[in-house]
C-alpha atoms as a PDB file:
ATOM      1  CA  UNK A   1      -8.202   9.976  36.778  1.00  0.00           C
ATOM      2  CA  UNK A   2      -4.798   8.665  35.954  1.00  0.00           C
ATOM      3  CA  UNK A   3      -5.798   5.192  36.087  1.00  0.00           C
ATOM      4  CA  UNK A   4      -9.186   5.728  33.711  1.00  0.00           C
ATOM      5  CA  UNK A   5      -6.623   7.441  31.357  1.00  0.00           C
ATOM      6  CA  UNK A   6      -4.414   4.681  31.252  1.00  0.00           C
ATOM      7  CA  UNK A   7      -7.281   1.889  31.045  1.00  0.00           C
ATOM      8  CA  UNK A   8      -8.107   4.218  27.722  1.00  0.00           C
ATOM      9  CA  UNK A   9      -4.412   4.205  26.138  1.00  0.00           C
ATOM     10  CA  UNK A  10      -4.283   0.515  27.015  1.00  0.00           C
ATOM     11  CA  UNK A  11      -8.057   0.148  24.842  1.00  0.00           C
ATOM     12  CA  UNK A  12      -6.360   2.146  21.964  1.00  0.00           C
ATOM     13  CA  UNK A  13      -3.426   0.521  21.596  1.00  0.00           C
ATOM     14  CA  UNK A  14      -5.946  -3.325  21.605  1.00  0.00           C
ATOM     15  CA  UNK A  15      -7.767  -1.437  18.816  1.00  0.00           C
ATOM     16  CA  UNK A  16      -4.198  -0.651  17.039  1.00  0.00           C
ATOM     17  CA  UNK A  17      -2.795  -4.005  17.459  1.00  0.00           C
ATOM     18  CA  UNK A  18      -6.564  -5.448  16.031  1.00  0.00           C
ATOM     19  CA  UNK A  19      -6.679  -3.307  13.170  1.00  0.00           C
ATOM     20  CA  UNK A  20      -3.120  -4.192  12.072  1.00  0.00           C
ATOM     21  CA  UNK A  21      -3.159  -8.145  12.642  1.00  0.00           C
ATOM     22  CA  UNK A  22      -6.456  -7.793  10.762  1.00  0.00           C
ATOM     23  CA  UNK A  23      -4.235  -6.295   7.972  1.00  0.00           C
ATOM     24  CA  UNK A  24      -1.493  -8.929   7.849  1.00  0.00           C
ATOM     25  CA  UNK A  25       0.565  -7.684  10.421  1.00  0.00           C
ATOM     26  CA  UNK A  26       3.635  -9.692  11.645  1.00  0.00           C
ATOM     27  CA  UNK A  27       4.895  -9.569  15.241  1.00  0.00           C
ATOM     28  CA  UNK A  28       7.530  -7.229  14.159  1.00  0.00           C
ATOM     29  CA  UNK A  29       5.731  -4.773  13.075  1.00  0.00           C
ATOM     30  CA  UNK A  30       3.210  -4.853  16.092  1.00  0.00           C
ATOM     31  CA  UNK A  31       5.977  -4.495  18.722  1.00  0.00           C
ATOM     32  CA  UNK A  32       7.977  -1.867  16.959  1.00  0.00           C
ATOM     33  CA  UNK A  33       4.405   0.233  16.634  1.00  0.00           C
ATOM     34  CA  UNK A  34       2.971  -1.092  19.930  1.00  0.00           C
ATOM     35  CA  UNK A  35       3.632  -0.653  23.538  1.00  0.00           C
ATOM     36  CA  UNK A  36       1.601  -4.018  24.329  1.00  0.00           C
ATOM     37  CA  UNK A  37       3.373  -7.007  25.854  1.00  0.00           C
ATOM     38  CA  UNK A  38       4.504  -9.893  23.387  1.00  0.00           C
ATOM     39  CA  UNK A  39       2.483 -12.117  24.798  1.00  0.00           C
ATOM     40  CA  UNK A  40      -1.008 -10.462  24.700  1.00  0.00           C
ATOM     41  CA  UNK A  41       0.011  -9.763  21.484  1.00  0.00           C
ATOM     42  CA  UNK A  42       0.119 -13.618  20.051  1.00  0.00           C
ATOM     43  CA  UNK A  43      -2.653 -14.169  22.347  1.00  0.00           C
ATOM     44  CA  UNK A  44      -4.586 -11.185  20.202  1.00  0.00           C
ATOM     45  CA  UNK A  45      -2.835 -12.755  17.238  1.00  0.00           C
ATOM     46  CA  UNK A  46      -4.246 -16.125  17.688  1.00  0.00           C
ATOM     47  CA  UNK A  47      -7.390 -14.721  18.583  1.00  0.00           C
ATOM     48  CA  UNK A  48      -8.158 -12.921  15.111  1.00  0.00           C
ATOM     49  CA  UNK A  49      -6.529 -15.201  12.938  1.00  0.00           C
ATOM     50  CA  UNK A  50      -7.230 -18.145  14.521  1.00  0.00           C
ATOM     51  CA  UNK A  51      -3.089 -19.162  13.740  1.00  0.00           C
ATOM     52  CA  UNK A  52      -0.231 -18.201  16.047  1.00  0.00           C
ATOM     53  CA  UNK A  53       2.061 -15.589  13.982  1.00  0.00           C
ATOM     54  CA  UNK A  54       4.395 -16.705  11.413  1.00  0.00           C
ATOM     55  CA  UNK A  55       8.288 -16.501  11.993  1.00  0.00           C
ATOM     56  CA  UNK A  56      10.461 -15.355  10.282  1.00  0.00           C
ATOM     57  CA  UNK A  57      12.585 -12.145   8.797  1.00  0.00           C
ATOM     58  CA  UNK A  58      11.012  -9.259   7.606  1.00  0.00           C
ATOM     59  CA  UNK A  59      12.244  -8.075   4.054  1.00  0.00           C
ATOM     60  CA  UNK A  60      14.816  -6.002   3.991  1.00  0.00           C
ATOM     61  CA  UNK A  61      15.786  -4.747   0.718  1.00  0.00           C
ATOM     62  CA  UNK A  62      15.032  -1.727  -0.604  1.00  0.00           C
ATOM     63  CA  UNK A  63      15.411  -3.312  -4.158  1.00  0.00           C
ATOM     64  CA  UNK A  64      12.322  -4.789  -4.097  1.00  0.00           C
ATOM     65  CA  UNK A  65      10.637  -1.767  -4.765  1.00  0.00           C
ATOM     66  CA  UNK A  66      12.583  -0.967  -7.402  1.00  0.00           C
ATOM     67  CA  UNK A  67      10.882  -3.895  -9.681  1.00  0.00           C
ATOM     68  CA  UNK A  68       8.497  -2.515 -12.304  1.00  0.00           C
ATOM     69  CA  UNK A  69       4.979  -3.531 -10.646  1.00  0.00           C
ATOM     70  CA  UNK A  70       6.178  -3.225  -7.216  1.00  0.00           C
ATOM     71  CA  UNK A  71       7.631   0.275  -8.241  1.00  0.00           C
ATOM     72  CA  UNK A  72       4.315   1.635  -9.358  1.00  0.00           C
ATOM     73  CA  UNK A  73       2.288  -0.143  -6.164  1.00  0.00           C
ATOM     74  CA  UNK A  74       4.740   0.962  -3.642  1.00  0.00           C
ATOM     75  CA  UNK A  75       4.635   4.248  -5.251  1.00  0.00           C
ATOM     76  CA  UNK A  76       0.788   4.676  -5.044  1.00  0.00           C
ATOM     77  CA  UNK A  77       0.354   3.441  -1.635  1.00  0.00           C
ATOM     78  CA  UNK A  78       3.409   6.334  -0.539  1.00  0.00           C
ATOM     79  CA  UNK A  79       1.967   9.134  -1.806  1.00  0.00           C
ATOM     80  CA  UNK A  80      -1.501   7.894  -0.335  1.00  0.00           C
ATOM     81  CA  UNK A  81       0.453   7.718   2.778  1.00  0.00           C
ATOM     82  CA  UNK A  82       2.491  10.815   2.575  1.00  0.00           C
ATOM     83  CA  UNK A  83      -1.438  12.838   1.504  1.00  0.00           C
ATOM     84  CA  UNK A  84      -2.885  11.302   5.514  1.00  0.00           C
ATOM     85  CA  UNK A  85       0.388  12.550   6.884  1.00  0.00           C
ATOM     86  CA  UNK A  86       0.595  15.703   5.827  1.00  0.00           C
ATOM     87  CA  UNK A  87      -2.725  17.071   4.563  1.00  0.00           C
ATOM     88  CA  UNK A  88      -5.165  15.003   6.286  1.00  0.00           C
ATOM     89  CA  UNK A  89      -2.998  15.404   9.277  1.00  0.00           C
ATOM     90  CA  UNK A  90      -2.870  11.591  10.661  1.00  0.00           C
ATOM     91  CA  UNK A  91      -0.640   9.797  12.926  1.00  0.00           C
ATOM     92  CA  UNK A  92       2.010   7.610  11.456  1.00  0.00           C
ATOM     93  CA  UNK A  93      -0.028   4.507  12.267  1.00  0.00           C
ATOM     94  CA  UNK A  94      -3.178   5.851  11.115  1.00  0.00           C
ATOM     95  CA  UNK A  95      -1.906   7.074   8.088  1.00  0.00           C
ATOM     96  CA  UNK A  96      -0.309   3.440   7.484  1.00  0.00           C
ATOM     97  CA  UNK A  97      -3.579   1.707   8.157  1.00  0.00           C
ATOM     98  CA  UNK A  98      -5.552   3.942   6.202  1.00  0.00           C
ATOM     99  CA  UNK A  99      -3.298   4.245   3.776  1.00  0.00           C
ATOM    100  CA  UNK A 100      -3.147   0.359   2.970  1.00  0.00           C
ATOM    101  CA  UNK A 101      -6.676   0.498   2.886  1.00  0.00           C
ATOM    102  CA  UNK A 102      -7.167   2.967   0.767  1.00  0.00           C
ATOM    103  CA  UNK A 103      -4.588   0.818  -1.619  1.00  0.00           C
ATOM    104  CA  UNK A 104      -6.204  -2.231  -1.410  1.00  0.00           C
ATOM    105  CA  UNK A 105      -9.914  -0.835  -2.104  1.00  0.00           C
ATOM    106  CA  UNK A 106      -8.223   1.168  -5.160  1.00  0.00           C
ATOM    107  CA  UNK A 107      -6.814  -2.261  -6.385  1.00  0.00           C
ATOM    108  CA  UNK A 108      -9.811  -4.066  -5.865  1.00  0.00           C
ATOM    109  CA  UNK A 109     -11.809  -1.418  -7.847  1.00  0.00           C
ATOM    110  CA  UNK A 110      -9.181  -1.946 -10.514  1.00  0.00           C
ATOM    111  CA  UNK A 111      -9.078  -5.356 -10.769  1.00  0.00           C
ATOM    112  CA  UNK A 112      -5.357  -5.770 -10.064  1.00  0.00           C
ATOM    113  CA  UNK A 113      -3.769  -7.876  -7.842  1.00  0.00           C
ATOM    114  CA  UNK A 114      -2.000  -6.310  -4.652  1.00  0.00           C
ATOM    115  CA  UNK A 115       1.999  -6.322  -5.061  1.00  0.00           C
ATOM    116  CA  UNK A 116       2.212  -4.849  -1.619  1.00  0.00           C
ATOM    117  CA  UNK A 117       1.558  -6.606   2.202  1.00  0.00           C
ATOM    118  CA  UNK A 118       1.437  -4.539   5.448  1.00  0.00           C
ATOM    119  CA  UNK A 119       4.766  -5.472   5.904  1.00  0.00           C
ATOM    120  CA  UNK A 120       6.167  -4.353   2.773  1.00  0.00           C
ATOM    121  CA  UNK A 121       3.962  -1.348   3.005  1.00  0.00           C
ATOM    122  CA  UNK A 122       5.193  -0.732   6.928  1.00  0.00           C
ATOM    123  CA  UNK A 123       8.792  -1.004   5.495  1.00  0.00           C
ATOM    124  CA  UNK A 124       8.499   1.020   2.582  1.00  0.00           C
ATOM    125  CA  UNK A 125       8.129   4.024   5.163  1.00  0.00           C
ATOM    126  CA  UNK A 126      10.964   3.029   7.040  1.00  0.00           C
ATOM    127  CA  UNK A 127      13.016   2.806   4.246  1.00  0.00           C
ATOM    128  CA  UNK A 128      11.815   6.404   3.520  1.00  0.00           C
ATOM    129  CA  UNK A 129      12.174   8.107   7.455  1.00  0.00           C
ATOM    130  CA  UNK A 130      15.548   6.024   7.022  1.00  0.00           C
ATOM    131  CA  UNK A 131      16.542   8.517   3.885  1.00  0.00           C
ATOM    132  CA  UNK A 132      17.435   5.033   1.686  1.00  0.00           C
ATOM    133  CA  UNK A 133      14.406   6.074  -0.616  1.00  0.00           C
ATOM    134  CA  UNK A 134      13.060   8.991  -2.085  1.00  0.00           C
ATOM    135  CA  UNK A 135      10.035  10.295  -4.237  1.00  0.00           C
ATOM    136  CA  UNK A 136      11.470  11.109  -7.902  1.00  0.00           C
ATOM    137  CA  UNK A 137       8.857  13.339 -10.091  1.00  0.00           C
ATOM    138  CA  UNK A 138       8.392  12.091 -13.507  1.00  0.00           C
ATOM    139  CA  UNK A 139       9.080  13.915 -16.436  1.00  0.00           C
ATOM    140  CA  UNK A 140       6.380  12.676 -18.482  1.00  0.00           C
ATOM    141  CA  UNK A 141       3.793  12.685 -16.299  1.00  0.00           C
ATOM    142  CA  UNK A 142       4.454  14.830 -13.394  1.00  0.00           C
ATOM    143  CA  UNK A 143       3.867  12.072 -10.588  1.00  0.00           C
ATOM    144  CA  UNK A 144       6.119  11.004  -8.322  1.00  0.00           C
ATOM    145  CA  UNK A 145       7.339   7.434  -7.842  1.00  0.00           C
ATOM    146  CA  UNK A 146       9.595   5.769  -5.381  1.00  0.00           C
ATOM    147  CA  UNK A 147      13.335   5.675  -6.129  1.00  0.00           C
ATOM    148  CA  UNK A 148      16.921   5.289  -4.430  1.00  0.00           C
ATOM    149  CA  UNK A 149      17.989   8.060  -2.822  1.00  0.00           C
ATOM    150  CA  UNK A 150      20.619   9.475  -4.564  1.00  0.00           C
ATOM    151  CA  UNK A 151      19.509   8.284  -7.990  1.00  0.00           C
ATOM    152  CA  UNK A 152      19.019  11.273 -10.691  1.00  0.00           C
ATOM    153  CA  UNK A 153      16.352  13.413 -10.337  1.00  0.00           C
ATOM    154  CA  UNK A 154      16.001  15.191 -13.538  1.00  0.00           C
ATOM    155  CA  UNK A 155      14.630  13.452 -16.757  1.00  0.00           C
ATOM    156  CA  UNK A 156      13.494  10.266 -15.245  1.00  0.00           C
ATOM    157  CA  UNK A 157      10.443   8.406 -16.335  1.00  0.00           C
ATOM    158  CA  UNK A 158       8.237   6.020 -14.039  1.00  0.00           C
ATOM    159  CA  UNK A 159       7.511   2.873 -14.441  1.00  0.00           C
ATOM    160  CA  UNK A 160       3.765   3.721 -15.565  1.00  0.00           C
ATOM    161  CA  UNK A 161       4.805   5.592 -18.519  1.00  0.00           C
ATOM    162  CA  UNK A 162       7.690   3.164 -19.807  1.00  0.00           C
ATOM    163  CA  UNK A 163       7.164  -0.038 -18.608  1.00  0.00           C
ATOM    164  CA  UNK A 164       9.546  -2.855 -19.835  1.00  0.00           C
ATOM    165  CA  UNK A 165       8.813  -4.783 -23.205  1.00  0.00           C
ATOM    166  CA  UNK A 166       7.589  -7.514 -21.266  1.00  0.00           C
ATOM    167  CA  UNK A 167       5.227  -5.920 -18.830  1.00  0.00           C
ATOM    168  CA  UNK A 168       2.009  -7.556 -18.923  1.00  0.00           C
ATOM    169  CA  UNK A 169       2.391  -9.994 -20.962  1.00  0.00           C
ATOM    170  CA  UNK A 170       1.778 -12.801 -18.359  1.00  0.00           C
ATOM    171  CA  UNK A 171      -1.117 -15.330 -18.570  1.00  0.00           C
ATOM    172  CA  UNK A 172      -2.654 -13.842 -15.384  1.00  0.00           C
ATOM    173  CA  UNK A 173      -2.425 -10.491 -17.103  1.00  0.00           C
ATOM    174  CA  UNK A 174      -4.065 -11.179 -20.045  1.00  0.00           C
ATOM    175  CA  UNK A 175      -7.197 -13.186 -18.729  1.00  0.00           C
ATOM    176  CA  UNK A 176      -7.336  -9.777 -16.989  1.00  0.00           C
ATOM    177  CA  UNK A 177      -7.407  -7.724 -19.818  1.00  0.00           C
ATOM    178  CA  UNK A 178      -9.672  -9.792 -21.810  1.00  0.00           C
ATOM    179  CA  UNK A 179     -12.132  -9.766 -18.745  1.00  0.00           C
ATOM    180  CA  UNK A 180     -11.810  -5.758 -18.863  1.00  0.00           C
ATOM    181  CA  UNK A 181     -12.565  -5.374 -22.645  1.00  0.00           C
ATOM    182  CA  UNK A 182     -15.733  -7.958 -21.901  1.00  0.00           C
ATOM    183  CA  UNK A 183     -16.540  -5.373 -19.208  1.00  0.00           C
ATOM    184  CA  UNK A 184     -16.300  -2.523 -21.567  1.00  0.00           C
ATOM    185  CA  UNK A 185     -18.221  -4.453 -24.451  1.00  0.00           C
ATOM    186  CA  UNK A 186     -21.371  -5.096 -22.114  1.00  0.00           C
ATOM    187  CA  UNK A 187     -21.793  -1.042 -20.585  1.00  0.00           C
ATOM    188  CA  UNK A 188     -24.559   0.544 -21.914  1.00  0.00           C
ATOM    189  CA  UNK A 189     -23.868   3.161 -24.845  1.00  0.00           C
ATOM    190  CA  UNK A 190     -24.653   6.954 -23.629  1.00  0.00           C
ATOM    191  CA  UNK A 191     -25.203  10.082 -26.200  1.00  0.00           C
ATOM    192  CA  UNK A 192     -23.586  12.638 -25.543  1.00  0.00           C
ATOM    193  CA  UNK A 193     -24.365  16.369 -25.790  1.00  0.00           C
ATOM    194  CA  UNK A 194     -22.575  16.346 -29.399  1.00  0.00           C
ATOM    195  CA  UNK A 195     -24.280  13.087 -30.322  1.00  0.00           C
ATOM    196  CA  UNK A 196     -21.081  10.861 -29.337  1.00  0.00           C
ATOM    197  CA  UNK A 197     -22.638   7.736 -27.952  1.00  0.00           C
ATOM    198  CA  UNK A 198     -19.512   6.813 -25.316  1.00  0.00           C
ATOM    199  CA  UNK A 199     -19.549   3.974 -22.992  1.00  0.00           C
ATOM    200  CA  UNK A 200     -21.419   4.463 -19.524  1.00  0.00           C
END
Protein backbone atom coordinates (compact mmCIF):
# COMPACT_ATOMS: atom_id res chain seq x y z
CA UNK A 1 0.00 0.00 0.00
CA UNK A 2 2.84 2.26 0.91
CA UNK A 3 4.63 1.71 -2.18
CA UNK A 4 1.30 2.33 -4.62
CA UNK A 5 1.02 5.57 -2.50
CA UNK A 6 4.32 6.66 -3.16
CA UNK A 7 4.32 5.58 -7.02
CA UNK A 8 1.10 8.18 -6.86
CA UNK A 9 2.99 11.24 -5.06
CA UNK A 10 5.90 10.53 -7.38
CA UNK A 11 3.01 10.80 -10.65
CA UNK A 12 1.80 14.12 -9.03
CA UNK A 13 4.70 15.76 -8.50
CA UNK A 14 5.73 14.65 -12.84
CA UNK A 15 2.34 16.33 -13.45
CA UNK A 16 3.53 19.51 -11.21
CA UNK A 17 6.89 19.77 -12.64
CA UNK A 18 4.99 19.38 -16.45
CA UNK A 19 2.51 21.88 -15.84
CA UNK A 20 5.06 24.45 -14.61
CA UNK A 21 7.95 23.94 -17.32
CA UNK A 22 4.97 24.16 -19.68
CA UNK A 23 4.46 27.64 -18.07
CA UNK A 24 8.02 28.98 -18.31
CA UNK A 25 9.32 27.58 -15.36
CA UNK A 26 13.09 27.86 -14.53
CA UNK A 27 14.99 25.19 -12.57
CA UNK A 28 14.72 27.32 -9.57
CA UNK A 29 11.51 27.49 -9.24
CA UNK A 30 10.92 23.66 -9.94
CA UNK A 31 13.31 22.54 -7.17
CA UNK A 32 12.22 24.99 -4.57
CA UNK A 33 8.35 23.69 -5.36
CA UNK A 34 9.41 20.10 -6.21
CA UNK A 35 10.70 17.16 -4.38
CA UNK A 36 11.97 15.57 -7.83
CA UNK A 37 15.67 15.00 -8.43
CA UNK A 38 17.60 17.72 -10.57
CA UNK A 39 18.28 15.57 -13.00
CA UNK A 40 14.85 14.10 -14.00
CA UNK A 41 13.98 17.43 -13.84
CA UNK A 42 16.25 18.78 -17.00
CA UNK A 43 15.58 15.49 -18.42
CA UNK A 44 11.58 16.54 -18.11
CA UNK A 45 12.83 19.98 -19.06
CA UNK A 46 14.39 18.97 -22.24
CA UNK A 47 11.68 16.76 -22.90
CA UNK A 48 8.82 19.53 -23.13
CA UNK A 49 10.74 22.20 -24.43
CA UNK A 50 12.83 20.49 -26.51
CA UNK A 51 15.96 23.03 -24.92
CA UNK A 52 17.89 22.23 -21.75
CA UNK A 53 16.90 25.09 -19.07
CA UNK A 54 18.35 28.43 -19.21
CA UNK A 55 20.91 29.64 -16.47
CA UNK A 56 20.97 32.13 -14.82
CA UNK A 57 19.65 34.39 -11.63
CA UNK A 58 16.26 34.75 -10.88
CA UNK A 59 15.08 38.48 -10.34
CA UNK A 60 15.30 39.67 -7.26
CA UNK A 61 14.00 43.02 -6.75
CA UNK A 62 11.00 43.86 -5.43
CA UNK A 63 11.18 47.22 -7.42
CA UNK A 64 10.22 45.80 -10.39
CA UNK A 65 6.83 45.64 -9.45
CA UNK A 66 6.68 48.86 -8.47
CA UNK A 67 6.87 50.16 -12.33
CA UNK A 68 3.52 51.44 -13.61
CA UNK A 69 2.48 48.40 -16.02
CA UNK A 70 4.16 45.86 -14.01
CA UNK A 71 2.35 47.41 -10.89
CA UNK A 72 -1.09 46.93 -12.30
CA UNK A 73 -0.14 43.17 -13.88
CA UNK A 74 1.50 42.00 -10.79
CA UNK A 75 -1.36 43.38 -8.97
CA UNK A 76 -4.08 41.48 -10.98
CA UNK A 77 -2.40 38.24 -11.10
CA UNK A 78 -2.07 38.60 -6.78
CA UNK A 79 -5.34 39.09 -6.04
CA UNK A 80 -6.25 36.23 -8.64
CA UNK A 81 -3.86 34.31 -6.61
CA UNK A 82 -4.75 35.39 -3.17
CA UNK A 83 -9.03 34.59 -4.46
CA UNK A 84 -7.61 30.36 -5.25
CA UNK A 85 -5.91 30.59 -1.90
CA UNK A 86 -8.29 31.61 0.18
CA UNK A 87 -11.79 31.26 -1.27
CA UNK A 88 -11.39 28.65 -3.75
CA UNK A 89 -9.29 26.93 -1.21
CA UNK A 90 -6.13 25.76 -3.47
CA UNK A 91 -2.71 24.73 -2.70
CA UNK A 92 0.03 27.23 -3.08
CA UNK A 93 1.12 25.61 -6.34
CA UNK A 94 -2.22 25.24 -7.67
CA UNK A 95 -3.22 28.51 -6.92
CA UNK A 96 0.13 29.78 -8.74
CA UNK A 97 -0.58 27.73 -11.82
CA UNK A 98 -4.03 28.59 -12.02
CA UNK A 99 -3.56 31.77 -11.14
CA UNK A 100 -1.05 32.57 -14.10
CA UNK A 101 -3.45 31.08 -16.22
CA UNK A 102 -6.16 32.75 -15.38
CA UNK A 103 -3.78 36.04 -16.06
CA UNK A 104 -2.65 35.15 -19.20
CA UNK A 105 -6.24 34.12 -20.71
CA UNK A 106 -7.52 37.60 -19.14
CA UNK A 107 -4.64 39.34 -21.12
CA UNK A 108 -5.16 37.55 -24.12
CA UNK A 109 -8.93 38.42 -24.05
CA UNK A 110 -7.73 41.98 -23.61
CA UNK A 111 -5.39 42.27 -26.09
CA UNK A 112 -2.47 43.29 -23.87
CA UNK A 113 0.73 42.02 -23.73
CA UNK A 114 1.83 39.94 -20.54
CA UNK A 115 4.29 42.08 -18.19
CA UNK A 116 4.53 39.09 -15.95
CA UNK A 117 6.56 35.38 -16.46
CA UNK A 118 6.10 32.41 -14.05
CA UNK A 119 9.05 33.49 -12.53
CA UNK A 120 8.17 36.91 -11.80
CA UNK A 121 4.74 35.71 -10.92
CA UNK A 122 6.38 32.74 -8.52
CA UNK A 123 8.44 35.62 -6.92
CA UNK A 124 5.91 38.09 -6.53
CA UNK A 125 4.43 35.60 -3.80
CA UNK A 126 7.56 35.19 -2.19
CA UNK A 127 8.13 38.60 -1.93
CA UNK A 128 4.64 38.70 -0.29
CA UNK A 129 4.97 35.33 2.36
CA UNK A 130 8.45 37.23 2.81
CA UNK A 131 6.36 40.47 4.28
CA UNK A 132 8.63 42.85 1.64
CA UNK A 133 5.20 43.56 -0.18
CA UNK A 134 1.84 44.27 0.65
CA UNK A 135 -1.71 44.84 -0.94
CA UNK A 136 -2.54 48.76 -0.57
CA UNK A 137 -6.47 49.55 -1.24
CA UNK A 138 -7.02 52.41 -3.47
CA UNK A 139 -8.78 55.34 -2.62
CA UNK A 140 -10.34 55.97 -5.81
CA UNK A 141 -11.31 52.87 -6.74
CA UNK A 142 -11.42 50.55 -3.90
CA UNK A 143 -8.99 47.79 -5.40
CA UNK A 144 -6.06 46.76 -4.09
CA UNK A 145 -2.65 46.89 -5.77
CA UNK A 146 0.76 45.69 -4.83
CA UNK A 147 3.00 48.03 -2.81
CA UNK A 148 6.13 48.10 -0.35
CA UNK A 149 5.43 47.12 2.81
CA UNK A 150 5.59 49.84 4.93
CA UNK A 151 4.59 52.43 2.34
CA UNK A 152 1.33 54.62 3.38
CA UNK A 153 -1.76 53.10 3.38
CA UNK A 154 -4.25 55.81 3.48
CA UNK A 155 -4.98 58.09 0.39
CA UNK A 156 -3.02 56.24 -2.16
CA UNK A 157 -4.07 55.87 -5.73
CA UNK A 158 -3.10 52.85 -8.12
CA UNK A 159 -1.53 52.90 -10.97
CA UNK A 160 -4.90 52.23 -13.02
CA UNK A 161 -6.48 55.34 -11.92
CA UNK A 162 -3.35 57.78 -12.28
CA UNK A 163 -1.09 56.49 -14.56
CA UNK A 164 1.99 58.66 -15.50
CA UNK A 165 1.76 61.36 -18.37
CA UNK A 166 3.48 59.09 -20.51
CA UNK A 167 1.64 55.85 -20.08
CA UNK A 168 0.66 54.51 -23.29
CA UNK A 169 1.93 56.52 -25.44
CA UNK A 170 4.31 53.92 -27.06
CA UNK A 171 4.12 52.84 -30.75
CA UNK A 172 3.13 49.29 -29.65
CA UNK A 173 0.41 50.92 -27.61
CA UNK A 174 -1.13 52.83 -30.02
CA UNK A 175 -1.35 50.27 -33.01
CA UNK A 176 -3.23 48.63 -30.10
CA UNK A 177 -5.61 51.13 -29.52
CA UNK A 178 -6.29 51.92 -33.03
CA UNK A 179 -6.90 48.08 -33.60
CA UNK A 180 -9.50 48.31 -30.54
CA UNK A 181 -11.48 51.36 -31.88
CA UNK A 182 -11.50 49.30 -35.48
CA UNK A 183 -12.94 46.51 -33.29
CA UNK A 184 -15.51 48.72 -31.80
CA UNK A 185 -16.36 50.46 -35.26
CA UNK A 186 -17.20 46.97 -36.97
CA UNK A 187 -19.77 45.40 -33.84
CA UNK A 188 -23.09 45.35 -34.81
CA UNK A 189 -25.40 48.27 -33.38
CA UNK A 190 -28.13 46.82 -30.75
CA UNK A 191 -31.48 48.87 -29.61
CA UNK A 192 -31.98 48.98 -26.56
CA UNK A 193 -35.14 48.84 -24.42
CA UNK A 194 -35.14 52.87 -24.42
CA UNK A 195 -34.29 52.96 -28.12
CA UNK A 196 -30.37 53.50 -27.44
CA UNK A 197 -28.77 51.58 -30.25
CA UNK A 198 -25.25 50.62 -28.18
CA UNK A 199 -22.56 48.53 -29.55
CA UNK A 200 -22.99 44.59 -29.30
Amino acid sequence: MSTRRSLTEDAQEVFRAIALIELGARMQVLESELTLSRDRMIRLYREIRGVSPPKGMLPFSADWYMTWLANIHASLFYNTYLFLRNEARCSHLDALTKGFRLYLEHCRHSGAEPALDLTRAWTLVRFFDADILQLTPCCRCGGKFVAHRHDLQHNVVCGACQPPSRAGKTKKAAAARRGAEQTESDLPAVVTSDGIAEAA
